[in-house]
Protein backbone atom coordinates (compact mmCIF):
# COMPACT_ATOMS: atom_id res chain seq x y z
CA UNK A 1 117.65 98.83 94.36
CA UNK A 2 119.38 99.05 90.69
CA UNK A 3 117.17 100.58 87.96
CA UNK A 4 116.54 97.22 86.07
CA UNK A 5 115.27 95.54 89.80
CA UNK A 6 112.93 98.26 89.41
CA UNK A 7 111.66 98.07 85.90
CA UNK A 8 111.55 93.71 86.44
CA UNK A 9 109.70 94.66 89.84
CA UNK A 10 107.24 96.71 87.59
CA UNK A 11 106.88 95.03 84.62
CA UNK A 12 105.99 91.48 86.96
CA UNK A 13 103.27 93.11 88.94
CA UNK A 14 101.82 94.84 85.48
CA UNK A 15 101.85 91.04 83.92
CA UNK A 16 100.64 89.15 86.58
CA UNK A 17 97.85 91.93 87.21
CA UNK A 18 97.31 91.45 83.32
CA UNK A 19 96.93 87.93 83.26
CA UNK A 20 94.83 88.00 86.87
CA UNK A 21 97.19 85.96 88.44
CA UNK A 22 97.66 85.96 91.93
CA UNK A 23 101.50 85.81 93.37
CA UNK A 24 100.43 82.20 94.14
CA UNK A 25 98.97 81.52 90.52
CA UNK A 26 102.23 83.00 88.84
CA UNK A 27 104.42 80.81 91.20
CA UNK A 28 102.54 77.54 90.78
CA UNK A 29 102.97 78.03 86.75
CA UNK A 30 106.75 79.16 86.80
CA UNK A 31 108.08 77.07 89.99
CA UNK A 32 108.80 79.23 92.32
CA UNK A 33 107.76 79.85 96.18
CA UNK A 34 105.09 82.91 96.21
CA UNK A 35 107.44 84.32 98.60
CA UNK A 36 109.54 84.56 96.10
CA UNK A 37 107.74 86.53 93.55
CA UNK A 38 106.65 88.61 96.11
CA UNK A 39 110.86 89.18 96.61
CA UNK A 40 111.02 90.35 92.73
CA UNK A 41 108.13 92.27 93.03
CA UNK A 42 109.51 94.03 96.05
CA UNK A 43 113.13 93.68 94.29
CA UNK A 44 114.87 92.04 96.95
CA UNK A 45 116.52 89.66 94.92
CA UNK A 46 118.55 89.55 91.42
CA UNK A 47 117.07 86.30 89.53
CA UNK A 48 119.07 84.39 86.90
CA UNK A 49 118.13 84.35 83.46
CA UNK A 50 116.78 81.22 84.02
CA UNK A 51 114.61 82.55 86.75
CA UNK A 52 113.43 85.59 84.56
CA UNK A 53 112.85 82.48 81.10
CA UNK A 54 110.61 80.63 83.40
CA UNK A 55 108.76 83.87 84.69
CA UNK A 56 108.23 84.77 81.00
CA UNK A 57 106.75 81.74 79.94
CA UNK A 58 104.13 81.28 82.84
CA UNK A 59 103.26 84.73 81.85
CA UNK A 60 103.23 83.51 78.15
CA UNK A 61 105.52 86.76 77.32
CA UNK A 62 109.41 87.05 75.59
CA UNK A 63 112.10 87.10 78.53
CA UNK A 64 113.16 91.02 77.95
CA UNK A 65 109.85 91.96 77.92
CA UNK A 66 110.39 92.35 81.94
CA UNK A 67 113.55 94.37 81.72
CA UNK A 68 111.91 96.69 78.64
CA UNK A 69 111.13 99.80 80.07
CA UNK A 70 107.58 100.50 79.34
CA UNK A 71 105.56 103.76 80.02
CA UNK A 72 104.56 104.67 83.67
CA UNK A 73 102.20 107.11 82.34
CA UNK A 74 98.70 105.60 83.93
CA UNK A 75 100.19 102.50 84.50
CA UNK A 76 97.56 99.95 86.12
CA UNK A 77 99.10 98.88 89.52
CA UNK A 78 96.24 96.93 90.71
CA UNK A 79 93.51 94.32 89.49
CA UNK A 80 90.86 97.13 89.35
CA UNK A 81 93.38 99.82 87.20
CA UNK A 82 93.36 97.12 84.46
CA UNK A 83 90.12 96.01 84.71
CA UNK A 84 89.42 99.98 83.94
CA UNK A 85 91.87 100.21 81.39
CA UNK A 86 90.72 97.25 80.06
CA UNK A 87 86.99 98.13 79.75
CA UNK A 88 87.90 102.20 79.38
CA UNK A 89 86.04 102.40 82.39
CA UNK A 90 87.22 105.07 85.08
């Protein structure tokens, strides 16, 4: 798994968990198979920059904003972490 798989892998689950999406939601609004995003957020797969446009606007963020490395430091990695964050609730 190459470093940027792993940052786009991150920075998808972080956005979609942001936006409560479900893999399902984020697939119906970009195109793409939920198996799929599951695949990126596992990254098993390279996507185009296509792929990663389309991602971006269902997510209503810029395209390198899921290849920008962003802090790990208390990232949320689930519903409930940004729900807390959210409402700086622990």
């Amino acid at each position: 798994m190459s470093n940027d798989n792993k940052i786009l892998s991150k920075n998808l689950k972080y956005y979609r968990f942001k936006h409560n999406f479900s893999q399902e939601t984020l697939a119906e609004k970009s195109g793409f198979s939920r198996n799929y995003i599951s695949d990126l957020e596992n990254a098993k797969c390279n996507p185009s920059l296509n792929t990663l446009t389309s991602l971006a606007n269902a997510l209503n963020i810029k395209t390198y904003v899921l290849l920008k490395p962003i802090q790990t430091n208390n990232l949320p990695t689930t519903r409930v972490d940004i729900y807390r964050k959210k409402f700086n609730k622990e």
